[in-house]
Protein backbone atom coordinates (compact mmCIF):
# COMPACT_ATOMS: atom_id res chain seq x y z
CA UNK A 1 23.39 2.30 -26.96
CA UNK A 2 20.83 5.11 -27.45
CA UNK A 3 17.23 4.54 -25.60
CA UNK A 4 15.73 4.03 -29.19
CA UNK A 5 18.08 1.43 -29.88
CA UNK A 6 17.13 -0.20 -26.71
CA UNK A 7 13.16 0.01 -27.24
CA UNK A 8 13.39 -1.65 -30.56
CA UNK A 9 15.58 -4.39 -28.83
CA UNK A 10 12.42 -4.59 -26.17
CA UNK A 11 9.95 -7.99 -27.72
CA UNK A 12 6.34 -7.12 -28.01
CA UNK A 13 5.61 -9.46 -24.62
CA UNK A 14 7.40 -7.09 -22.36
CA UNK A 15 5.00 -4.62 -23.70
CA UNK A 16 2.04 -6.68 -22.99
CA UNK A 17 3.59 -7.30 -19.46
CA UNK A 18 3.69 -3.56 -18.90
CA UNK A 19 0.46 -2.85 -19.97
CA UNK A 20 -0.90 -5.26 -17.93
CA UNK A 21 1.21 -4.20 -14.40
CA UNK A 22 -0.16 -1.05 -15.34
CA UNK A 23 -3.76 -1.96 -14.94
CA UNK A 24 -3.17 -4.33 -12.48
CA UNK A 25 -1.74 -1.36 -10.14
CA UNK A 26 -4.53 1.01 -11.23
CA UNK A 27 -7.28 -1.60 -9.94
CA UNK A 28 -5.42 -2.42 -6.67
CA UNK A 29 -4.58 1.08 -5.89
CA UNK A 30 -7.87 2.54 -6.77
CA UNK A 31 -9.50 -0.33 -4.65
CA UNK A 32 -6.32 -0.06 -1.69
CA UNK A 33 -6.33 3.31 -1.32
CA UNK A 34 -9.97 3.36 0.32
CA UNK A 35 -10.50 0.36 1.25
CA UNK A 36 -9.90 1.31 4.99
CA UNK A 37 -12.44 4.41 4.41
CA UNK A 38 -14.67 1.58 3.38
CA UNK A 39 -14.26 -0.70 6.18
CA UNK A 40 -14.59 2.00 8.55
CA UNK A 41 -16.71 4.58 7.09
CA UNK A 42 -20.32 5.42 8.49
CA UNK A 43 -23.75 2.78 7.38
CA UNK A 44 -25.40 5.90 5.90
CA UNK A 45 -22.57 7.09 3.85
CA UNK A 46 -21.93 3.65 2.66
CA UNK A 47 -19.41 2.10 4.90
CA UNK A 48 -19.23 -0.56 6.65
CA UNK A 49 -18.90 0.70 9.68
CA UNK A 50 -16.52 -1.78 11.14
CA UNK A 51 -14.20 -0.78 13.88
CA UNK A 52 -10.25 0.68 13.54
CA UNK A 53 -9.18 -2.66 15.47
CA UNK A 54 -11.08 -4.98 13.22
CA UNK A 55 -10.24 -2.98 9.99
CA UNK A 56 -6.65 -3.40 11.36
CA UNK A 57 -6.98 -7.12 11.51
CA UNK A 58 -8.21 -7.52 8.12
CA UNK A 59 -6.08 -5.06 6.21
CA UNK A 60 -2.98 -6.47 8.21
CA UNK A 61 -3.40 -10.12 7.81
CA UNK A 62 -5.03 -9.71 3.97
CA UNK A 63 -1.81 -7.84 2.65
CA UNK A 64 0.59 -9.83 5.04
CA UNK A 65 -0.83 -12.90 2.80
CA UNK A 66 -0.55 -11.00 -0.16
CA UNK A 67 3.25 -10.07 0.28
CA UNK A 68 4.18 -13.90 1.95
CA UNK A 69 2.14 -16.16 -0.50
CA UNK A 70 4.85 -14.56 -4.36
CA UNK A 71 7.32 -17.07 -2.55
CA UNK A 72 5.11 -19.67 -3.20
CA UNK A 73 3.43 -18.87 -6.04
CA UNK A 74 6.58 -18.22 -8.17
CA UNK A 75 7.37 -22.19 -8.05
CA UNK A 76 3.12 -22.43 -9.02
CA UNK A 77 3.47 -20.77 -12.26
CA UNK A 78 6.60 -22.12 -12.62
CA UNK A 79 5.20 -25.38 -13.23
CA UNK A 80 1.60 -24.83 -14.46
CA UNK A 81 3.10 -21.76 -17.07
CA UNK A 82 2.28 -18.16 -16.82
CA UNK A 83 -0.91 -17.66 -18.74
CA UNK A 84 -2.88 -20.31 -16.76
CA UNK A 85 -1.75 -18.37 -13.37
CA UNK A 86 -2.28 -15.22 -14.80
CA UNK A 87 -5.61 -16.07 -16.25
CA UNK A 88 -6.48 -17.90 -12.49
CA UNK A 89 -5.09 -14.23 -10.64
CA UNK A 90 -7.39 -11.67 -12.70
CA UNK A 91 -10.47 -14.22 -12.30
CA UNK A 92 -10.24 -14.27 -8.60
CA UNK A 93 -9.25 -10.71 -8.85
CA UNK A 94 -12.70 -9.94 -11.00
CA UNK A 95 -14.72 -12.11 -9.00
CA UNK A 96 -13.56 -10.92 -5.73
CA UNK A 97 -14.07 -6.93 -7.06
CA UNK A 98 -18.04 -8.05 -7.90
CA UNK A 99 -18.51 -9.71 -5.02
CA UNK A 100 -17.26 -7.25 -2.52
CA UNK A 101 -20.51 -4.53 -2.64
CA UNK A 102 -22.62 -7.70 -2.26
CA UNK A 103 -21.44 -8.73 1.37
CA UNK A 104 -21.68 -6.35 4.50
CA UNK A 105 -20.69 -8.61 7.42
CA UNK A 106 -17.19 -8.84 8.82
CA UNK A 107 -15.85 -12.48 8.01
CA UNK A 108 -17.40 -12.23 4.66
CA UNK A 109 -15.66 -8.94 3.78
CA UNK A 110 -12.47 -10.66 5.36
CA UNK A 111 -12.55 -13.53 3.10
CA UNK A 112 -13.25 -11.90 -0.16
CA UNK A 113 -9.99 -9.61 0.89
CA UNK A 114 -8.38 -13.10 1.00
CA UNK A 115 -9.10 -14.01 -1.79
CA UNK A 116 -8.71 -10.49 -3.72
CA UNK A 117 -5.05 -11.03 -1.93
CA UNK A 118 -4.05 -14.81 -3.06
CA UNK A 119 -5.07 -13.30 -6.88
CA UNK A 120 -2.51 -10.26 -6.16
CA UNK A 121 0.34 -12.94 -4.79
CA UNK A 122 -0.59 -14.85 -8.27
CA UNK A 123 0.16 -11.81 -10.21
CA UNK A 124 2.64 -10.17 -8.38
CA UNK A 125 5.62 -12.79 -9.46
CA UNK A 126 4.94 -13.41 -12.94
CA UNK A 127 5.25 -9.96 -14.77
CA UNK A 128 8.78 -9.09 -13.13
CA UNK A 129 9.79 -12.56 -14.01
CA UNK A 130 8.67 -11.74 -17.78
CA UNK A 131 10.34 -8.37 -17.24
CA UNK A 132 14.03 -10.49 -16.86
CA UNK A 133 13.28 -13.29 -19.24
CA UNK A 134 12.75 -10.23 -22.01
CA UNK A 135 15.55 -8.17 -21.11
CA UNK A 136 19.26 -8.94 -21.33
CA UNK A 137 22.26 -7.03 -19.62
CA UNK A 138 22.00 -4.38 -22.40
CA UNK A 139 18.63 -3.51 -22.00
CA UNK A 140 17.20 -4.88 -18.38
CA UNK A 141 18.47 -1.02 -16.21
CA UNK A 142 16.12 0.58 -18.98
CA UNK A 143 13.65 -2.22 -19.02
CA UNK A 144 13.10 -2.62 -15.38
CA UNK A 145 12.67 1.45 -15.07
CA UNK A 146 10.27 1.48 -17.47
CA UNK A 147 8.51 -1.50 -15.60
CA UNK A 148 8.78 0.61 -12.23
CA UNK A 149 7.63 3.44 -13.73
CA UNK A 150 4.10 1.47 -15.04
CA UNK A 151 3.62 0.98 -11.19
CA UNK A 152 4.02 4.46 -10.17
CA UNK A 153 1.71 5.57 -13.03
CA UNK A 154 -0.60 2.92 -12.59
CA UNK A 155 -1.04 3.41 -8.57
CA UNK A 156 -1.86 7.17 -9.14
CA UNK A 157 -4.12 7.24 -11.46
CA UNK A 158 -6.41 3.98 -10.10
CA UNK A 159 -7.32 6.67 -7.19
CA UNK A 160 -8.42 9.45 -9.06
CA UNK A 161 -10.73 7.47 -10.87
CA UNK A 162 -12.26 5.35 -8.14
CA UNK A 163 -12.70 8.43 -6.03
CA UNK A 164 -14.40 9.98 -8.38
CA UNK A 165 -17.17 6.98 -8.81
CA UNK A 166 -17.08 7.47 -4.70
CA UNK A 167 -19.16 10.14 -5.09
CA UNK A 168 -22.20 8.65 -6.94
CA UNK A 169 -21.59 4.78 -4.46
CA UNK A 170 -18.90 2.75 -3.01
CA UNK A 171 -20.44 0.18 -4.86
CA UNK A 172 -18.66 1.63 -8.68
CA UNK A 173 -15.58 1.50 -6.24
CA UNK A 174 -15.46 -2.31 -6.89
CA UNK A 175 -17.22 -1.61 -10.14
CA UNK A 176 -14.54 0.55 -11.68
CA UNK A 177 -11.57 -1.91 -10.66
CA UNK A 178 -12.81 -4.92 -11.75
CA UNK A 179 -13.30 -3.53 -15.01
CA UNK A 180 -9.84 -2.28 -14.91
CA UNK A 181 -8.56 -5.82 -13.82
CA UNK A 182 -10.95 -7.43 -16.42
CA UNK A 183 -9.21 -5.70 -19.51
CA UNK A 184 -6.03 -7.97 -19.19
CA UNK A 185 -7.92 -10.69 -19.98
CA UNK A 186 -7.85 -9.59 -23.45
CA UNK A 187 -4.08 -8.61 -23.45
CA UNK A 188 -3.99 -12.41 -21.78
CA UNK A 189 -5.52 -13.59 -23.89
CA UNK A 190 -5.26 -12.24 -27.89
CA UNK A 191 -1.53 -10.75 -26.97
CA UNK A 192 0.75 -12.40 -24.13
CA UNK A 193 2.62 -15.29 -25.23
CA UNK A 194 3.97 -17.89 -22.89
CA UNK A 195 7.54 -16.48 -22.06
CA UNK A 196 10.32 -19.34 -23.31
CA UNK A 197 11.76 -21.60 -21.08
CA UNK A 198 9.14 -20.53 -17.71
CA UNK A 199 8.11 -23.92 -17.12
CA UNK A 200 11.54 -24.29 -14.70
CA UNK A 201 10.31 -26.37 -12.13
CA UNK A 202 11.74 -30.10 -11.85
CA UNK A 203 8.93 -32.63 -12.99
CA UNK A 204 10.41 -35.37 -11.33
CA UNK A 205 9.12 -33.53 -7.95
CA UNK A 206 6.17 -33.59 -6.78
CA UNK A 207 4.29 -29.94 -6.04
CA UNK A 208 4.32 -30.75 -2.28
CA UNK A 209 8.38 -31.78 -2.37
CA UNK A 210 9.02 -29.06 -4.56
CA UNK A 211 7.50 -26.74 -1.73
CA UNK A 212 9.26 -28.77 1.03
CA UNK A 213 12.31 -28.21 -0.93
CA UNK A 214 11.64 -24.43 -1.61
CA UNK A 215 10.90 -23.99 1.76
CA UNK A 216 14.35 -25.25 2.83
CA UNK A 217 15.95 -23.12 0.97
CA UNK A 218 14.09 -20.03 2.49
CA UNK A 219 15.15 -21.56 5.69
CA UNK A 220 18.73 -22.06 4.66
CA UNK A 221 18.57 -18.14 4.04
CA UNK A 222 17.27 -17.10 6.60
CA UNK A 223 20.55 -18.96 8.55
CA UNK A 224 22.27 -16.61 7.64
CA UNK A 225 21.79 -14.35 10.68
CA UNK A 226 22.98 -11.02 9.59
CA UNK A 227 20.68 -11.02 6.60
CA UNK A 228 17.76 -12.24 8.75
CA UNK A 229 18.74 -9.59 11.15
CA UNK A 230 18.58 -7.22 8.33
CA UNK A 231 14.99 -8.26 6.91
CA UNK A 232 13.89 -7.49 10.55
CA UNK A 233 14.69 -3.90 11.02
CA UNK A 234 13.41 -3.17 7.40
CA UNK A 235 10.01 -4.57 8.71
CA UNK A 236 10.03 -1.93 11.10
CA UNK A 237 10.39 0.39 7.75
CA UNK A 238 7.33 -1.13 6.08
CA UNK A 239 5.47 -0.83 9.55
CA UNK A 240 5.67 2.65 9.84
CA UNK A 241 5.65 3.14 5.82
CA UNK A 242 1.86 1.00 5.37
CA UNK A 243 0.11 3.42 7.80
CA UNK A 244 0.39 5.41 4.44
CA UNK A 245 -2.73 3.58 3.62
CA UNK A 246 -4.05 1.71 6.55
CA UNK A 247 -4.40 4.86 9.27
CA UNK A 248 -3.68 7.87 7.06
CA UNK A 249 -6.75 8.16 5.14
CA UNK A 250 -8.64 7.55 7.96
CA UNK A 251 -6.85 10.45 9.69
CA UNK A 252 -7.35 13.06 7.39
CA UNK A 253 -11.00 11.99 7.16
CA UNK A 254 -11.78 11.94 10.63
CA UNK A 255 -9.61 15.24 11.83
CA UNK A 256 -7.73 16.68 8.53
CA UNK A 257 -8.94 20.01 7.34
CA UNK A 258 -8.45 19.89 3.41
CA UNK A 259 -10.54 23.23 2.71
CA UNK A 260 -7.04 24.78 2.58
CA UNK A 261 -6.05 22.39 -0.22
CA UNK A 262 -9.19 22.86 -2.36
CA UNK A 263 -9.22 26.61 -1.94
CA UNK A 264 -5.40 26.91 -2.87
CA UNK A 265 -6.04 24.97 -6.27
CA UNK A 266 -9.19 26.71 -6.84
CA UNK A 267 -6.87 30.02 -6.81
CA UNK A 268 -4.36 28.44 -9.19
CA UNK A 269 -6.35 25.94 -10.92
CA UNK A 270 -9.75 26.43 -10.50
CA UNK A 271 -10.75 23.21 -13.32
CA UNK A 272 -8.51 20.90 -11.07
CA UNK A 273 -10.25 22.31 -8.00
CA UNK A 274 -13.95 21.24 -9.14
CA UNK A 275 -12.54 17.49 -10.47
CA UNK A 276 -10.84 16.89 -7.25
CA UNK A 277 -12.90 18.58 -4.84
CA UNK A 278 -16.11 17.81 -2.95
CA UNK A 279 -19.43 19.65 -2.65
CA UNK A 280 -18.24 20.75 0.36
CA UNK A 281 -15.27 22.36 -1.26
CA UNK A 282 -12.43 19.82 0.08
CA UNK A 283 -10.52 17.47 -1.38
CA UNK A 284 -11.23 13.72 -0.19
CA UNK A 285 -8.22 11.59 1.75
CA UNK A 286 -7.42 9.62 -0.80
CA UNK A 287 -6.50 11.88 -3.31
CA UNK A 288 -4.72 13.69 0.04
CA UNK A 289 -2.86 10.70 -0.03
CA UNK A 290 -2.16 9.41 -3.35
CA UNK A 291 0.18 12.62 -3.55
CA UNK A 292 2.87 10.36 -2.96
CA UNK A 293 2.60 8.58 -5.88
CA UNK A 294 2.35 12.01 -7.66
CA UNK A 295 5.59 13.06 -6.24
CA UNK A 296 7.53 9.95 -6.78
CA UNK A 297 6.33 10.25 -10.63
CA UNK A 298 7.91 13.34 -10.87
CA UNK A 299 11.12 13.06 -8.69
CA UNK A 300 12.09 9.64 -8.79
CA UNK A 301 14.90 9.97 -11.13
CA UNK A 302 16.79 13.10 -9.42
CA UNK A 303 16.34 11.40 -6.19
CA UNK A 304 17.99 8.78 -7.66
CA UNK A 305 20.30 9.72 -8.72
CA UNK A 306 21.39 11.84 -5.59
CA UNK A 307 20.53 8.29 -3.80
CA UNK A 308 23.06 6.08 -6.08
CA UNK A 309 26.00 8.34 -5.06
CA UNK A 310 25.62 6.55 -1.16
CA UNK A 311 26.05 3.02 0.05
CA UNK A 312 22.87 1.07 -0.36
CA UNK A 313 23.00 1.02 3.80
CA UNK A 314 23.74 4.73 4.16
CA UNK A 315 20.88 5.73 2.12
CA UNK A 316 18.29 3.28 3.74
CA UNK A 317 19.40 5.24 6.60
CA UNK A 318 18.51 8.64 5.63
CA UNK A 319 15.92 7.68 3.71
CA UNK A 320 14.01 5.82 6.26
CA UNK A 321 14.97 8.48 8.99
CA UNK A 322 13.13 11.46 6.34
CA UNK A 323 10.16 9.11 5.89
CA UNK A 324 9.52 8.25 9.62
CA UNK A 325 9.76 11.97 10.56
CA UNK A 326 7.31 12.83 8.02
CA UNK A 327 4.79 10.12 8.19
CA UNK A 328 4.75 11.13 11.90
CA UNK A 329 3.82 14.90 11.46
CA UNK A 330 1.13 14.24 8.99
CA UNK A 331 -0.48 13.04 12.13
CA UNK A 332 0.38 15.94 14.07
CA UNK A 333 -1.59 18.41 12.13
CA UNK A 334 -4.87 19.80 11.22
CA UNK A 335 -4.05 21.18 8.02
CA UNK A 336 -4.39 20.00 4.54
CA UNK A 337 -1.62 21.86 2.93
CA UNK A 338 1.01 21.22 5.91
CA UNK A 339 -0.43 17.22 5.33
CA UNK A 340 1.08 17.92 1.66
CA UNK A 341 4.39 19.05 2.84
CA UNK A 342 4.94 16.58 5.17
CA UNK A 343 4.29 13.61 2.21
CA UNK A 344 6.10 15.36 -0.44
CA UNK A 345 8.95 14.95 2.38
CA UNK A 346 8.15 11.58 2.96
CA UNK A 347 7.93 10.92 -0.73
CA UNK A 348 11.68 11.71 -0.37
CA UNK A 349 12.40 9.36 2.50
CA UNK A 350 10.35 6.60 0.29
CA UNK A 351 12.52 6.95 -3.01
CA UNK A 352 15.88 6.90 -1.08
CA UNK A 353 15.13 4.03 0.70
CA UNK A 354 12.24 1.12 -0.93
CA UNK A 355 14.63 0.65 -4.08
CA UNK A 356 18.04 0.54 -2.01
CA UNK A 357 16.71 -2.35 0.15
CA UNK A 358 16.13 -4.13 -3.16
CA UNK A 359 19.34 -3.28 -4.60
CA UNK A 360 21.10 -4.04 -0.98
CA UNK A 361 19.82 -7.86 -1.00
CA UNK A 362 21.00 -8.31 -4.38
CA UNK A 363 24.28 -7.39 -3.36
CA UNK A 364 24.72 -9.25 -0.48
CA UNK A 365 23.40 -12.16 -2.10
CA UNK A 366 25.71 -15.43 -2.84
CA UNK A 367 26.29 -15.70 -6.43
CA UNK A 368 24.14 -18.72 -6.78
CA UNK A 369 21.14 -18.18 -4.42
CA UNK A 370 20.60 -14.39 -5.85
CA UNK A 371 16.95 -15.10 -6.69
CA UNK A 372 16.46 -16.96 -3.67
CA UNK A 373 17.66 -13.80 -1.60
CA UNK A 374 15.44 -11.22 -3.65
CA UNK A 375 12.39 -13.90 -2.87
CA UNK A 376 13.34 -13.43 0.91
CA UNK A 377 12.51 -9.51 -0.06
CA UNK A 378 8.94 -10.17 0.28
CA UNK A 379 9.29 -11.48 3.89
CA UNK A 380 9.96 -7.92 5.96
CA UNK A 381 7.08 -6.41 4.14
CA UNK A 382 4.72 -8.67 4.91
CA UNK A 383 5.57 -8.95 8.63
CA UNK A 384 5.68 -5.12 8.10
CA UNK A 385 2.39 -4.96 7.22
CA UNK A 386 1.00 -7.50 9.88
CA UNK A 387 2.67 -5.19 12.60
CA UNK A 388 1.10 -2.39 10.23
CA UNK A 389 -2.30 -3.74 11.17
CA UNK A 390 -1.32 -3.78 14.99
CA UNK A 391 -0.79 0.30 14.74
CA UNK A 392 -3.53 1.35 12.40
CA UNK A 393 -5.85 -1.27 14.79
CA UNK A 394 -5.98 -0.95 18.47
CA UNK A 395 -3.61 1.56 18.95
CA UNK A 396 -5.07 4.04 16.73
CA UNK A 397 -8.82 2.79 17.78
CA UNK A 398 -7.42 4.12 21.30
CA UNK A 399 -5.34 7.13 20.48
CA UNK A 400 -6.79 8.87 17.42
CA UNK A 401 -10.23 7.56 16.30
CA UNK A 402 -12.63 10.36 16.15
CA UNK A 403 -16.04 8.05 16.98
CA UNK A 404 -14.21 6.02 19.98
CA UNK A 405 -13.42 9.49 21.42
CA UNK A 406 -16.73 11.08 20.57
CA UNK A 407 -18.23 7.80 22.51
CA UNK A 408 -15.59 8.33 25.92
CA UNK A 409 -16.90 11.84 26.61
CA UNK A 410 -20.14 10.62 26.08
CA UNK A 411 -20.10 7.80 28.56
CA UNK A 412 -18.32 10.01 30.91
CA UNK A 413 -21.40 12.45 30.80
CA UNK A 414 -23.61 10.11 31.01
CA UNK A 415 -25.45 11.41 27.40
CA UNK A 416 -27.57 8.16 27.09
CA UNK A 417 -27.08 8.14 23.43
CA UNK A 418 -27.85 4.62 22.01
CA UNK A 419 -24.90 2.80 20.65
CA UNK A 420 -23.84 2.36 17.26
CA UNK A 421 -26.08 -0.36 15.57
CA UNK A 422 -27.52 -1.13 11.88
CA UNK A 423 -29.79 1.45 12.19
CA UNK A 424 -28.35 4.34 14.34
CA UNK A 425 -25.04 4.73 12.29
CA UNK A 426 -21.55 6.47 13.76
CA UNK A 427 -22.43 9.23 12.04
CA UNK A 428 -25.55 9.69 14.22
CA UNK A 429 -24.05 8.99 16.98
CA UNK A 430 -21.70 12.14 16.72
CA UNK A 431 -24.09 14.27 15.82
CA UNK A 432 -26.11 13.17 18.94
CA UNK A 433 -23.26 14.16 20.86
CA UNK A 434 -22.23 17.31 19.41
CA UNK A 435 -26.03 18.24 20.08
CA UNK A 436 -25.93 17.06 23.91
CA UNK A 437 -22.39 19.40 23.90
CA UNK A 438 -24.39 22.09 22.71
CA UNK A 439 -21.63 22.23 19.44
CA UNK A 440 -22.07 21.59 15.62
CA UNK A 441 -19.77 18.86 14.05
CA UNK A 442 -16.97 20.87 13.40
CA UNK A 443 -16.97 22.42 17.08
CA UNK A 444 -16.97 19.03 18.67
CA UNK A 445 -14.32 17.95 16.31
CA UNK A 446 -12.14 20.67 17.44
CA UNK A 447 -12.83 20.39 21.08
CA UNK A 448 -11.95 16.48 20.89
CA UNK A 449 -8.67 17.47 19.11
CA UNK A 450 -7.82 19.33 22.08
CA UNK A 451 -8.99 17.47 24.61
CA UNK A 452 -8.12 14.17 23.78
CA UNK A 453 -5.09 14.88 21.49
CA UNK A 454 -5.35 12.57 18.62
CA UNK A 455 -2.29 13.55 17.25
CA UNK A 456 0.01 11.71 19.95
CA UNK A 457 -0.43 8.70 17.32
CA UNK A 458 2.62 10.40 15.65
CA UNK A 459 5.11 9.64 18.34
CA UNK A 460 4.51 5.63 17.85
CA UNK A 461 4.87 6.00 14.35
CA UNK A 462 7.74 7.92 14.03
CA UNK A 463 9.45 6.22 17.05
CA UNK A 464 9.15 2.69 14.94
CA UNK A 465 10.58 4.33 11.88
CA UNK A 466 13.43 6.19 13.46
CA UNK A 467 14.19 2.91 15.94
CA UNK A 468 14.18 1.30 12.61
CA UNK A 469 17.01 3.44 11.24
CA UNK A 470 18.73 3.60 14.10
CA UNK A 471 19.02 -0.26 14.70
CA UNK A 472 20.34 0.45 10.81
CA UNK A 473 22.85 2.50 11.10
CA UNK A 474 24.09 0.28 13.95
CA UNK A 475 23.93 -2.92 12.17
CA UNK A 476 26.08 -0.93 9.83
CA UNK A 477 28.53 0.38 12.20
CA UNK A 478 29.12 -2.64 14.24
CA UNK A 479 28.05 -5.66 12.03
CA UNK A 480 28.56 -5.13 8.11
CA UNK A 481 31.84 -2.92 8.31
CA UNK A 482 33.34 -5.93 10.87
């Protein structure tokens, strides 16, 4: 069967479904991807200027919610039907987006993240399950590419087009994705169609015994030791893999020197240079970081299909062994365009290993509790990304952050500089103590990167992801093969 054939055998709701994963990606990424600039960024820049540990806490917990709530919410719009949780999701979604510029403290912040979170685990279940009910074995491999591929496209652009709104106020941050996340009320409502036979749940149950029941069969997975053993070491994976956007940006804001990026594409691509770049004639983290997604748009399918040649186990492996490595010297560097390197190489790592965990668990899965297996899928990402929280929190607050460090040699020297507060921002506060140093901003930088050595953050995040692939390749050696 020739992909033609195959898109004319595709019903017009998968298309809708697409469309809307699309924007659905575009206005989570484009929030996701600097939300933890946000959080911590300086008062007079716009920030909030929370701490690392509490930005930890709330990213952490907010997307560990996210990632546990889909195997709960599946049986939801199971029984209620799609477009009524779909059309509940994008109106805590829009609501939550408009709200967010309106509310500075910490708990409020927190619970609007909850809440943009429970509309995300609303969504996140629904389109894949229209995705299988309009495919069939002919046409799902196609179908299910196409629907992975809306993700990828869909999480790289929403970046570029929030940072650029960044420049004018974080405010059109929020602005720009709820608008994004507001257009599927129209496909919602004018094009999807309530996929046949969705409404699966038994009627003769109660909501609360039909949880009690679902939960008991997450438990009766999770018996199984060896795949509960195996949804623990990938955590360690998606620990080390979500500092990708919880410390990362944050990184290459505080200590990364991108003037190297901008002035290489101003040589090569000088239009591509000004849209990107800053004033300042750097590129901002985000966009720094959303080069993943770039590079798995454009190498997905030869890694691939390098990757499908290995064992599912085998490639998790090597994949996660690349990515840890990687991820870990992007925080051992200064430099923009070595930054670049070191993601295109994680990128790698990423595309061998996230879709073979996926396949993995489907293989491994009884013949009659598959879907109850691939639910269990969510469960090492979001302890992944609680333990995420945990790194990018305390530890980095300790280690790497540029503003705790600034404050330690001040106290030591006894500066007297007043603390951080509503009106004396972190960014005066570093500037205070470059000028008690004698040293602009960029001196004091340097001289705290080589005092204080910021970069040591690289050898807890590559040790998790390498411990991670190690406990994998023993689990395959000594469990699986006996």
């Amino acid at each position: 069967m020739t992909p033609i054939t195959v898109f004319k055998k595709f019903p017009s709701n998968f298309w809708f479904a697409n469309a809307m994963e699309l924007f659905e990606r575009w206005a989570f990424y484009g929030f996701y991807m600097l939300f933890a600039l946000y959080l911590t960024g300086s008062t007079d820049q716009g920030g909030l200027g929370f701490s690392q540990t509490q930005k930890g806490l709330m990213m952490g917990i907010g997307t560990a919610i996210l990632y546990f709530l889909p195997l709960i919410t599946g049986a939801i719009a199971d029984r209620i039907g799609y477009r009524k949780t779909l059309f509940i999701a994008y109106t805590l979604y829009t609501l939550a987006f408009l709200m967010m510029p309106m509310f500075h403290t910490y708990s409020s912040v927190f619970i609007l993240y909850l809440f943009l979170a429970i509309g995300a685990a609303l969504f996140k279940p629904i389109i894949s399950a229209t995705i299988a009910k309009t495919t069939d074995r002919e046409t799902s491999s196609i179908g299910f590419g196409i629907f992975y591929m809306m993700v990828n496209i869909g999480a790289f652009v929403g970046p570029f087009v929030t940072s650029f709104f960044r420049k004018y106020s974080w405010d059109y941050v929020f602005y720009a994705s709820a608008a994004v996340i507001a257009f599927n009320f129209i496909l919602l409502i004018f094009l999807f169609k309530e996929p046949t036979g969705d409404k699966t749940a038994n009627k003769t149950l109660s909501l609360a015994k039909e949880f009690k029941q679902l939960f008991s069969n997450i438990f009766e997975a999770l018996s199984d030791w060896r795949f509960f053993l195996f949804l623990m070491i990938i955590a360690g994976f998606w620990t080390m893999y979500y500092q990708l956007f919880l410390s990362l940006p944050v990184f290459i804001d505080q200590w990364g020197n991108t003037q190297d990026v901008y002035n290489f594409l101003h040589t090569w691509w000088p239009w591509l240079a000004g849209k990107m770049g800053t004033a300042e004639g750097t590129i901002p983290a985000e966009l720094m970081v959303n080069a993943d997604a770039g590079f798995i748009i454009i190498f997905q399918l030869i890694v691939s299909s390098i990757a499908m040649r290995f064992k599912p186990l085998k490639a998790m492996t090597i994949g996660i062994l690349i990515a840890s490595i990687a991820m870990g010297l992007c925080f051992s560097t200064q430099s923009g365009l070595l930054m670049l390197l070191f993601l295109l190489i994680f990128s790698f790592g990423e595309m061998s290993s996230s879709p073979k965990i996926t396949e993995y668990i489907g293989r491994i899965a009884p013949p009659n509790k598959t879907a109850l297996y691939m639910g269990c899928s969510f469960i090492p990402v979001a302890f992944g990304s609680l333990f995420a929280g945990f790194v990018s929190g305390n530890l980095y607050q300790s280690v790497s952050d540029k503003v705790s460090l600034a404050q330690h040699e001040a106290v030591s020297r006894n500066f007297g500089i007043p603390s951080i507060s509503e009106h004396f921002s972190q960014n005066d506060y570093f500037y205070a103590a470059a000028q008690k140093m004698g040293m602009n901003n960029g001196q004091f930088t340097q001289f705290l990167w080589d005092k204080y050595h910021p970069s040591s953050i690289w050898m807890v995040i590559t040790g998790i992801g390498v411990g991670a692939a190690a406990l994998l390749f023993l689990y395959d050696r000594y469990i699986v093969r006996k």
